[in-house]
N, C-alpha and C. Protein backbone atom coordinates (compact mmCIF):
# COMPACT_ATOMS: atom_id res chain seq x y z
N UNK A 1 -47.92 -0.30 -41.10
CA UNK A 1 -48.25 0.85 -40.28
C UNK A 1 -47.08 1.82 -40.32
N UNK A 2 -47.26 3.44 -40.70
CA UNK A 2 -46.16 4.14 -40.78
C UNK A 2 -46.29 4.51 -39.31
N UNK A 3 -45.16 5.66 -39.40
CA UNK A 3 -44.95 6.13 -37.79
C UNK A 3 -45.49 7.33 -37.46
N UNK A 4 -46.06 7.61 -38.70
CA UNK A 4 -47.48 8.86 -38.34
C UNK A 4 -48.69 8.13 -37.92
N UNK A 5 -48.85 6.81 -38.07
CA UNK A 5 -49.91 6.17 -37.37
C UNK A 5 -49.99 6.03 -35.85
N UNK A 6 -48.98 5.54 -35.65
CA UNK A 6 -48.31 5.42 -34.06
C UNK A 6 -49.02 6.24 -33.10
N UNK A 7 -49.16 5.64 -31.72
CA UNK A 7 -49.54 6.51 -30.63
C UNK A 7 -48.13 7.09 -29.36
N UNK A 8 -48.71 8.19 -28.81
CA UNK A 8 -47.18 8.22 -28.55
C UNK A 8 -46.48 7.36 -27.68
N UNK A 9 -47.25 6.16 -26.99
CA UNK A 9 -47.28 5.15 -26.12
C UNK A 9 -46.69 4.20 -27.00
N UNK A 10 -46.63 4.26 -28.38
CA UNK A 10 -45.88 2.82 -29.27
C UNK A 10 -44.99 4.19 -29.46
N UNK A 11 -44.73 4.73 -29.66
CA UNK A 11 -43.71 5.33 -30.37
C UNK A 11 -42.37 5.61 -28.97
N UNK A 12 -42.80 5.39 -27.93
CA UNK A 12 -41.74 5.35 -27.02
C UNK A 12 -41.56 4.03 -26.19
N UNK A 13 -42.54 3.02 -26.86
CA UNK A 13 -41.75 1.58 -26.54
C UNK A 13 -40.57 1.18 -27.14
N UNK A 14 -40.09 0.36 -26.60
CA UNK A 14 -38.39 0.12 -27.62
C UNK A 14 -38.53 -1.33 -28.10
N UNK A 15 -39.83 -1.72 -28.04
CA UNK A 15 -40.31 -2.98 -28.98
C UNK A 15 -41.78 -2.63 -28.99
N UNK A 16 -41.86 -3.92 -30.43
CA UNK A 16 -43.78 -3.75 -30.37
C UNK A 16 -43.61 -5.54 -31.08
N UNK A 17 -44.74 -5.91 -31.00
CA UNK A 17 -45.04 -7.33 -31.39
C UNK A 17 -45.87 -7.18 -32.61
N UNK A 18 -45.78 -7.33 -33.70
CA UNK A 18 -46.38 -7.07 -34.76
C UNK A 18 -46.90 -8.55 -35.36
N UNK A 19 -46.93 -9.66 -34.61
CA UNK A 19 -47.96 -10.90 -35.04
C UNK A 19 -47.60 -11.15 -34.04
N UNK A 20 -49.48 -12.05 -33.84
CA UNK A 20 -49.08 -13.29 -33.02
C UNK A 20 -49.42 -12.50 -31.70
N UNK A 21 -49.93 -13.34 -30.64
CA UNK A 21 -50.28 -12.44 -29.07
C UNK A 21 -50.05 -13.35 -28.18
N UNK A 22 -48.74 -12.40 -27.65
CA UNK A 22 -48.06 -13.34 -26.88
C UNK A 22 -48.79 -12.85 -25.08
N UNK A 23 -48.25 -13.95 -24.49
CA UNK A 23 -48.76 -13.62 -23.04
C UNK A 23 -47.94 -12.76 -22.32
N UNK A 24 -48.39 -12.56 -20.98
CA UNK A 24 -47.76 -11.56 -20.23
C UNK A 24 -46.33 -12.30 -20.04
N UNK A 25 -46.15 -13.46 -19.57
CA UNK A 25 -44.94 -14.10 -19.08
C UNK A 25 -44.13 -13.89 -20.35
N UNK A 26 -44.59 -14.28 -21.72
CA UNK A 26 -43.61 -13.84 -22.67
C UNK A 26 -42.92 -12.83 -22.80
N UNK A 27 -44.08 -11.70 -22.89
CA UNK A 27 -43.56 -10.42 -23.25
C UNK A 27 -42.28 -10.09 -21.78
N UNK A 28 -42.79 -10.60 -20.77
CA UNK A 28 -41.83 -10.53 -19.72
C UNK A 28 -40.56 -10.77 -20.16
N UNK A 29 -40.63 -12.52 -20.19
CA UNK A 29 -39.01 -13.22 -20.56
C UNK A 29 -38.51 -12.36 -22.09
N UNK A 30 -39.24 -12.00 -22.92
CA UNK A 30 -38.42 -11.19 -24.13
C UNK A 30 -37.71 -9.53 -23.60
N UNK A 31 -38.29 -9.04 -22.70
CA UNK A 31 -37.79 -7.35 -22.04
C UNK A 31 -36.93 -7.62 -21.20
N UNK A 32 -36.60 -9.40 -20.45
CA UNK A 32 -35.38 -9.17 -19.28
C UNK A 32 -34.21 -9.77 -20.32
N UNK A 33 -34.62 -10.81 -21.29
CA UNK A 33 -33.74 -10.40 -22.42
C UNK A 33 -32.97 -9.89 -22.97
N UNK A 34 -33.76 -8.43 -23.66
CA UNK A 34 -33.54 -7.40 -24.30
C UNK A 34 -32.92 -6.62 -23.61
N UNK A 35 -33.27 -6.46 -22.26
CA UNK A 35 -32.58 -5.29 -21.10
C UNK A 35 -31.33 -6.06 -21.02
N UNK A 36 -31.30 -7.05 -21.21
CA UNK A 36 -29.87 -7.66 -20.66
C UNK A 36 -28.48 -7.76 -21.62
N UNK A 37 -29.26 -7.65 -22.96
CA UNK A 37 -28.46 -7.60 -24.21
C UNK A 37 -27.74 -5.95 -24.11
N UNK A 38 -28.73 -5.79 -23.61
CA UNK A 38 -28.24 -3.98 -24.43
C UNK A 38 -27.65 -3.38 -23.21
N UNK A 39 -27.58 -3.76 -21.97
CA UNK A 39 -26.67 -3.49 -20.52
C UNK A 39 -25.31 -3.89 -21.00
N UNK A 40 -25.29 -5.25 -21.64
CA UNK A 40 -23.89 -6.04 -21.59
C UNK A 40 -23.50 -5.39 -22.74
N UNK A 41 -24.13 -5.04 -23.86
CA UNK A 41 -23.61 -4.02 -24.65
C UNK A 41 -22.59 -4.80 -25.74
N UNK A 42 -22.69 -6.66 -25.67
CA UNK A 42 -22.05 -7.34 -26.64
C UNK A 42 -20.53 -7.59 -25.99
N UNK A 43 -19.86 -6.76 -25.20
CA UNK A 43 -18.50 -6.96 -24.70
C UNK A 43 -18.41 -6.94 -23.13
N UNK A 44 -17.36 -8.02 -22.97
CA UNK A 44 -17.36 -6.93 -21.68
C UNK A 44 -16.33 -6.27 -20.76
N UNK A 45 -16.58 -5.88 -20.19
CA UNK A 45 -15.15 -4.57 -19.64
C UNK A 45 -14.45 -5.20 -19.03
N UNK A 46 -13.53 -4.28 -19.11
CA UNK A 46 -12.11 -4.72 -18.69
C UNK A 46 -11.77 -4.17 -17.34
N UNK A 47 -11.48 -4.78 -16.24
CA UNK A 47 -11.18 -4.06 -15.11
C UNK A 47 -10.29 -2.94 -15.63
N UNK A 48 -10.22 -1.77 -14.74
CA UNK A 48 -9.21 -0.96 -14.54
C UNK A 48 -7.87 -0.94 -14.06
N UNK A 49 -6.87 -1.13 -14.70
CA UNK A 49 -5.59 -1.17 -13.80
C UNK A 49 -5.18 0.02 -13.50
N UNK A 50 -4.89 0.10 -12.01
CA UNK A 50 -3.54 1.04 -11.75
C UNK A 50 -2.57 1.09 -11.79
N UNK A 51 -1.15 2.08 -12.14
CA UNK A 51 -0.04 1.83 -12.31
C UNK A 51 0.34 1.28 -11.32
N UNK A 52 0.67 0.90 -10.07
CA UNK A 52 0.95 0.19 -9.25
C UNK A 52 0.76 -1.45 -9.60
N UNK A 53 -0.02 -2.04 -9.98
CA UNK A 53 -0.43 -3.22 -10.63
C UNK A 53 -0.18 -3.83 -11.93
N UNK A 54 0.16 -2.77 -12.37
CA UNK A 54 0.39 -2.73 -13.96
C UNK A 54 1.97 -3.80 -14.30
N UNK A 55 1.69 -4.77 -14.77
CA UNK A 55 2.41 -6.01 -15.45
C UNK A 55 3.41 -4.92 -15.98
N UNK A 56 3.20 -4.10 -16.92
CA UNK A 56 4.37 -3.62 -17.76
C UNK A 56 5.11 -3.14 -17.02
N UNK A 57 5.12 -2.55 -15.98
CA UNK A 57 6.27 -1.80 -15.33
C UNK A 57 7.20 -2.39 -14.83
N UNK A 58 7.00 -4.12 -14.98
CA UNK A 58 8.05 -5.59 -14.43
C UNK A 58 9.37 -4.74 -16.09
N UNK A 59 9.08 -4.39 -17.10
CA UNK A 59 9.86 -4.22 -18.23
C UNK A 59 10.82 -2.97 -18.25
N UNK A 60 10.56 -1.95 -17.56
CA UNK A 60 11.35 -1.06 -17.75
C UNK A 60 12.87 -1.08 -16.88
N UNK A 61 13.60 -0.16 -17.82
CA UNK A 61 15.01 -0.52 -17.42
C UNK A 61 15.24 -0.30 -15.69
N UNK A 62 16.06 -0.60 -14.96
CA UNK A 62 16.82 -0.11 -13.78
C UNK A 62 17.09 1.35 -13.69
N UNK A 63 16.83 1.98 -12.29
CA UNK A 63 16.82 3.30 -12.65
C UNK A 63 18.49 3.31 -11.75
N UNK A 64 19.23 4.17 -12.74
CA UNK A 64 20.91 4.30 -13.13
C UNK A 64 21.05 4.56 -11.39
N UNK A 65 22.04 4.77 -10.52
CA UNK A 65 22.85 5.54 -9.75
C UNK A 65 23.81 6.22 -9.90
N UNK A 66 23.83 7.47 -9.03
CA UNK A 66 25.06 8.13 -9.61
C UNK A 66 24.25 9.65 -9.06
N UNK A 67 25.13 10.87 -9.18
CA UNK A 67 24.80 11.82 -9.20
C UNK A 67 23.83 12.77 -10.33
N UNK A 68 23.00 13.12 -9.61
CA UNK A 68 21.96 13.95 -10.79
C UNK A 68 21.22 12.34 -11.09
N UNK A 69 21.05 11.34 -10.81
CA UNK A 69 20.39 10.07 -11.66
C UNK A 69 19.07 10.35 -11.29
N UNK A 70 18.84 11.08 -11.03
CA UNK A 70 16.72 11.35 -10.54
C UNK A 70 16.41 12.13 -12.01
N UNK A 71 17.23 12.86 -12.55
CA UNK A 71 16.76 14.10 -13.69
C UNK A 71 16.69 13.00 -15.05
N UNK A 72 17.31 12.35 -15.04
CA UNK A 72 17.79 11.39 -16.15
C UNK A 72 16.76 10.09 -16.11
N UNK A 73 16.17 10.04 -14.90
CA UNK A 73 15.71 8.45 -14.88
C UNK A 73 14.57 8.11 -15.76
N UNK A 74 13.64 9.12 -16.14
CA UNK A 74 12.27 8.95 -17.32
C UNK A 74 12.79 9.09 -18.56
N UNK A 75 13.98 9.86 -18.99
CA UNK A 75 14.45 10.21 -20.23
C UNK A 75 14.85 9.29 -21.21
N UNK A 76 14.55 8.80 -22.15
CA UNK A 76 14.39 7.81 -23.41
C UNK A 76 15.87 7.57 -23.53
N UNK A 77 16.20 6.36 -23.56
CA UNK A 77 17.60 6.08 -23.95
C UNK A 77 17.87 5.20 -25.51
């Protein structure tokens, strides 16, 4: 069947069963399935960190003392 055959009711399902007639409960358990595959999207996310929480900031150097040490304290050493 090409897709000039199609009605526009198959042509905006996002499956079709092409053998075989399955029951209602099937076609059910195959769409909470399918909805569930394509939500999770194969991966899954990563919470969001905020800098406040953020592990890396245990790494950065000591910020210096001394006069003027606020202008200096982000600057790459």
């Amino acid at each position: 069947m090409s897709v000039e055959e199609l009605t526009p009711q198959e042509r905006r399902a996002l499956f079709r069963v092409v053998r075989g007639e399955p029951t209602d409960e099937e076609l059910a358990a195959l769409t909470v399935v399918l909805a569930a595959a394509a939500s999770a999207g194969g991966a899954k996310e990563q919470p969001v960190r905020d800098r406040w929480s953020d592990p890396t900031a245990q790494f950065r150097r000591p910020i210096q003392v001394g006069p003027d040490a606020w202008r200096t304290a982000f600057w790459p050493r």
